[in-house]
PDB file of N, CA and C in Angstrom:
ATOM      1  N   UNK A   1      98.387 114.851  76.020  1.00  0.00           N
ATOM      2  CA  UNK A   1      99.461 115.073  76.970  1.00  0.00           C
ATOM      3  C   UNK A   1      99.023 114.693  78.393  1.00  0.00           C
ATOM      4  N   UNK A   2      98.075 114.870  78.790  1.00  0.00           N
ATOM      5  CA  UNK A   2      97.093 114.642  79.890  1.00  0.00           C
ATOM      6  C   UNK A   2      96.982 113.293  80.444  1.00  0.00           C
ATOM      7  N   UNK A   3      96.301 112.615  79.504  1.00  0.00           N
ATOM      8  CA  UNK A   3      96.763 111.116  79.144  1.00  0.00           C
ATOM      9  C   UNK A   3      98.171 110.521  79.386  1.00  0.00           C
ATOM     10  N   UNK A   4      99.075 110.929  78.907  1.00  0.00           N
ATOM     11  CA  UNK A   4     100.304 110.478  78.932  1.00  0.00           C
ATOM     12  C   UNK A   4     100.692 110.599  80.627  1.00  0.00           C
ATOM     13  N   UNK A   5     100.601 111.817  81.116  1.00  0.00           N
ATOM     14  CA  UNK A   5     101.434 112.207  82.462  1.00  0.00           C
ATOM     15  C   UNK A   5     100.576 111.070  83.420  1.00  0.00           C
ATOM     16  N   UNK A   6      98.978 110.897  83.121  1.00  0.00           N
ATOM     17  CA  UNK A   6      97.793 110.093  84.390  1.00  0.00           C
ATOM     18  C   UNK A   6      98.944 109.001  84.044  1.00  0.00           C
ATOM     19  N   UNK A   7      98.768 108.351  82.842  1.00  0.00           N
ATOM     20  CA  UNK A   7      99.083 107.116  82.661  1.00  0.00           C
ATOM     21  C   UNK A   7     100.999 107.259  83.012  1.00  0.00           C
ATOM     22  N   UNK A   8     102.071 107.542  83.155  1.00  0.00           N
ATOM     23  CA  UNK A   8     103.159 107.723  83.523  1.00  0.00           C
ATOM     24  C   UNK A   8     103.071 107.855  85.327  1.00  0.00           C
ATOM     25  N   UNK A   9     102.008 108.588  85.392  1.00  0.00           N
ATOM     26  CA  UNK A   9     102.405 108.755  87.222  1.00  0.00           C
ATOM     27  C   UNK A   9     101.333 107.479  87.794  1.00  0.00           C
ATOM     28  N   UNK A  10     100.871 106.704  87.382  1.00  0.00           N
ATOM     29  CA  UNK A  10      99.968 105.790  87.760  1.00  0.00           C
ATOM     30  C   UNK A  10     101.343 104.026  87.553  1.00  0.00           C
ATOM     31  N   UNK A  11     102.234 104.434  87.352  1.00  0.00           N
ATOM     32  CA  UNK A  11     103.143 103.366  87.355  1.00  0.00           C
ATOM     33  C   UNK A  11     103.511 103.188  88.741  1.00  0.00           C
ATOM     34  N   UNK A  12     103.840 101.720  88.947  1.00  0.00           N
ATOM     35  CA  UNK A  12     104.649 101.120  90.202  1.00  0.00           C
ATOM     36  C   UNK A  12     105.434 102.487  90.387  1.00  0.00           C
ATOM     37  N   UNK A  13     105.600 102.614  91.904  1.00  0.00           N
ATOM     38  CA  UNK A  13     106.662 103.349  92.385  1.00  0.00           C
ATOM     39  C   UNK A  13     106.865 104.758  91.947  1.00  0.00           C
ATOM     40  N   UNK A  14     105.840 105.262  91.460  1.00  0.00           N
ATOM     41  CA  UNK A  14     105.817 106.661  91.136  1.00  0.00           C
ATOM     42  C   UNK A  14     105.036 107.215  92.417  1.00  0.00           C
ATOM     43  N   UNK A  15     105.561 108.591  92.184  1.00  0.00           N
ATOM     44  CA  UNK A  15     105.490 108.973  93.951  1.00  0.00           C
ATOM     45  C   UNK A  15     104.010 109.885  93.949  1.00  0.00           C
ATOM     46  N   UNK A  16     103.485 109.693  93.159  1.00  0.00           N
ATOM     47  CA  UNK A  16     102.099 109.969  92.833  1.00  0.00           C
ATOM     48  C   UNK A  16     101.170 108.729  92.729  1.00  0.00           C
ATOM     49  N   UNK A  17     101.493 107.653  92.751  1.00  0.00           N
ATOM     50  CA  UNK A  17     100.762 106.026  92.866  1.00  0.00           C
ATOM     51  C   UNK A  17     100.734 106.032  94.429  1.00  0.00           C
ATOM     52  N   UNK A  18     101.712 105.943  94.681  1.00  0.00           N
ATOM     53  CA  UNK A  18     102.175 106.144  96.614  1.00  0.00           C
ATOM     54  C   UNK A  18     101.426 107.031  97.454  1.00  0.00           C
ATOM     55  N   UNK A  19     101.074 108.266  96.640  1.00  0.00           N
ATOM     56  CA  UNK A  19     100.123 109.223  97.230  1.00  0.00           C
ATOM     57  C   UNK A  19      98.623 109.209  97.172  1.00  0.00           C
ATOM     58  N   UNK A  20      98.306 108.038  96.314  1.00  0.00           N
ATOM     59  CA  UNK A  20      97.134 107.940  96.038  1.00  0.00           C
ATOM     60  C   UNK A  20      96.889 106.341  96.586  1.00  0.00           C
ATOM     61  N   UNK A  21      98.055 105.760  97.132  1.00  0.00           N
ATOM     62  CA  UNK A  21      97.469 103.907  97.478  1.00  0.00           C
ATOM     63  C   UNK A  21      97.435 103.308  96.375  1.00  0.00           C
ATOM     64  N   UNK A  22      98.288 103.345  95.170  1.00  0.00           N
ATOM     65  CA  UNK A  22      98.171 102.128  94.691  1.00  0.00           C
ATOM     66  C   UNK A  22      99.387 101.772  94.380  1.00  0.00           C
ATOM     67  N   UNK A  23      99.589 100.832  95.052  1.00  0.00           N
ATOM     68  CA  UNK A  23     101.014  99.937  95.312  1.00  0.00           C
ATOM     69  C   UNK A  23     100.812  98.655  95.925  1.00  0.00           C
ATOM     70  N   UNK A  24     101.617  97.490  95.692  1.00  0.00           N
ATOM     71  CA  UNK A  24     101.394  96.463  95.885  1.00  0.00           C
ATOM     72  C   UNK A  24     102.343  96.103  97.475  1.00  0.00           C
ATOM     73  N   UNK A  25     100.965  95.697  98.274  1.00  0.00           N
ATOM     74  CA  UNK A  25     100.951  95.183  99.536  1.00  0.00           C
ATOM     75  C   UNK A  25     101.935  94.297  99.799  1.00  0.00           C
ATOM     76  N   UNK A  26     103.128  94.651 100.696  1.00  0.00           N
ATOM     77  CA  UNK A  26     104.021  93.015 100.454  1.00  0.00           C
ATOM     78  C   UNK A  26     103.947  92.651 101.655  1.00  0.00           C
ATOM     79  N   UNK A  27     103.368  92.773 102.974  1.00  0.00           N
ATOM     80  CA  UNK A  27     103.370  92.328 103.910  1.00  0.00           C
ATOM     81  C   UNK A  27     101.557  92.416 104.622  1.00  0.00           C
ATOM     82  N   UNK A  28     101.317  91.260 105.360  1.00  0.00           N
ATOM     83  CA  UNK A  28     100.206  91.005 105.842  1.00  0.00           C
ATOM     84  C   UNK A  28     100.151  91.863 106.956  1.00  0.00           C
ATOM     85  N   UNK A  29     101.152  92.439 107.348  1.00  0.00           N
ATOM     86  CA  UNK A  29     100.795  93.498 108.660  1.00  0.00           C
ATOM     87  C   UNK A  29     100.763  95.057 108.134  1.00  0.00           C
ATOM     88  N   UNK A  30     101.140  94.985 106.510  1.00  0.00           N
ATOM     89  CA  UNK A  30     100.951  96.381 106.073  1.00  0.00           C
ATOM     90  C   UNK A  30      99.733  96.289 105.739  1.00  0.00           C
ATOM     91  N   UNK A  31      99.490  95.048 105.158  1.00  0.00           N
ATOM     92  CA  UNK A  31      97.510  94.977 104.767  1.00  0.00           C
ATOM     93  C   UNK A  31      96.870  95.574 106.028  1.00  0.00           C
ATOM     94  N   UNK A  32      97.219  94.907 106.897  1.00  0.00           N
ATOM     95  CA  UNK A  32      96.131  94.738 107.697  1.00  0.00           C
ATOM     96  C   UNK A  32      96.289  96.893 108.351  1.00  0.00           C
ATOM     97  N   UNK A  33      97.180  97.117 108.478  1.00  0.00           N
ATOM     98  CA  UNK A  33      97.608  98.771 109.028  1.00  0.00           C
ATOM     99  C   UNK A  33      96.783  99.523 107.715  1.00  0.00           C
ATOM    100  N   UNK A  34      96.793  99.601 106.714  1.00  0.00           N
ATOM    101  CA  UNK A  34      96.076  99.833 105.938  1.00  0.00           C
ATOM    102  C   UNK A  34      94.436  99.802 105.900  1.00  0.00           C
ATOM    103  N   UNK A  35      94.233  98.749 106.373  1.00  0.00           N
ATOM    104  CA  UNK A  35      92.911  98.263 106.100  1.00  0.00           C
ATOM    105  C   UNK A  35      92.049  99.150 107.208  1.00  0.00           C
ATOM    106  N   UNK A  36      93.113  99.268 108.496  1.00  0.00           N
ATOM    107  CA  UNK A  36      91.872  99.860 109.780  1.00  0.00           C
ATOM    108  C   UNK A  36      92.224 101.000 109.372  1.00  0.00           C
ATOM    109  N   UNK A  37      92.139 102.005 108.761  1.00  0.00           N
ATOM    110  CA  UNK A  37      92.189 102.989 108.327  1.00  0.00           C
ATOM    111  C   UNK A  37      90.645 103.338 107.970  1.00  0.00           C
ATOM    112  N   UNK A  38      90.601 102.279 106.621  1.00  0.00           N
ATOM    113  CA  UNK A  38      89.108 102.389 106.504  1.00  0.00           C
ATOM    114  C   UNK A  38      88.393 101.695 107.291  1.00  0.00           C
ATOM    115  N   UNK A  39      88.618 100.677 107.830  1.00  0.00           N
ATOM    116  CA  UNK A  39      87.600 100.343 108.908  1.00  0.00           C
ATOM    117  C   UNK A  39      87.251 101.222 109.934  1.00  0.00           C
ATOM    118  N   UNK A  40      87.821 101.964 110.701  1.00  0.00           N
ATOM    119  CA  UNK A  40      87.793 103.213 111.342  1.00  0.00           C
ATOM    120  C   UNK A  40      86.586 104.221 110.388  1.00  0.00           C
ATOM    121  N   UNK A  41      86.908 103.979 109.447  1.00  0.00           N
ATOM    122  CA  UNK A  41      86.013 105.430 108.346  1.00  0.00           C
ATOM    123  C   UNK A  41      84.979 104.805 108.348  1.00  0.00           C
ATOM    124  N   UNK A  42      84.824 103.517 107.922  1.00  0.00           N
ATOM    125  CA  UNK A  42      83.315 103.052 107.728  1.00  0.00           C
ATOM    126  C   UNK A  42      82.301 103.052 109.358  1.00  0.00           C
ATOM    127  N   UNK A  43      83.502 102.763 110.046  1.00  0.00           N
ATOM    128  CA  UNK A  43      82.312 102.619 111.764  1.00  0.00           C
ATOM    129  C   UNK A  43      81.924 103.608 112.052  1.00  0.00           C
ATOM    130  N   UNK A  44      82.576 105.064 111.576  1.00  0.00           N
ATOM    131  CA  UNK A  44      82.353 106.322 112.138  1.00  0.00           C
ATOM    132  C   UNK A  44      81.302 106.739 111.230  1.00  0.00           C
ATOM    133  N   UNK A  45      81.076 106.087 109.855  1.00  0.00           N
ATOM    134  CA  UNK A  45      79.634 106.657 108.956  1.00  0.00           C
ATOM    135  C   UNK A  45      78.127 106.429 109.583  1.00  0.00           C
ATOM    136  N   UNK A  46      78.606 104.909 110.659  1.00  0.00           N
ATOM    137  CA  UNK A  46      77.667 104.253 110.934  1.00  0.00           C
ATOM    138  C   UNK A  46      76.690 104.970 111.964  1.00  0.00           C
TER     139      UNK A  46
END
């Protein structure tokens, strides 16, 4: 059952994919807003 719900909420457009980042990028300025997120995280480890 466990299995079933990961694999059901791990679909496109489930609002649990969305909460976790995985969704497909459709714009180069959402990449990039995305991306300094972690770039921000990685400079601050440094």
């Amino acid at each position: 059952m466990k299995l079933y719900l990961l694999d059901r909420g791990l679909r496109r457009g489930s609002d649990f994919a969305k909460a976790v980042g995985i969704e497909e990028i459709k714009t180069l300025d959402a990449f990039f807003e995305k991306a300094q997120k972690y770039i921000a995280y990685e400079e601050k480890q440094m």
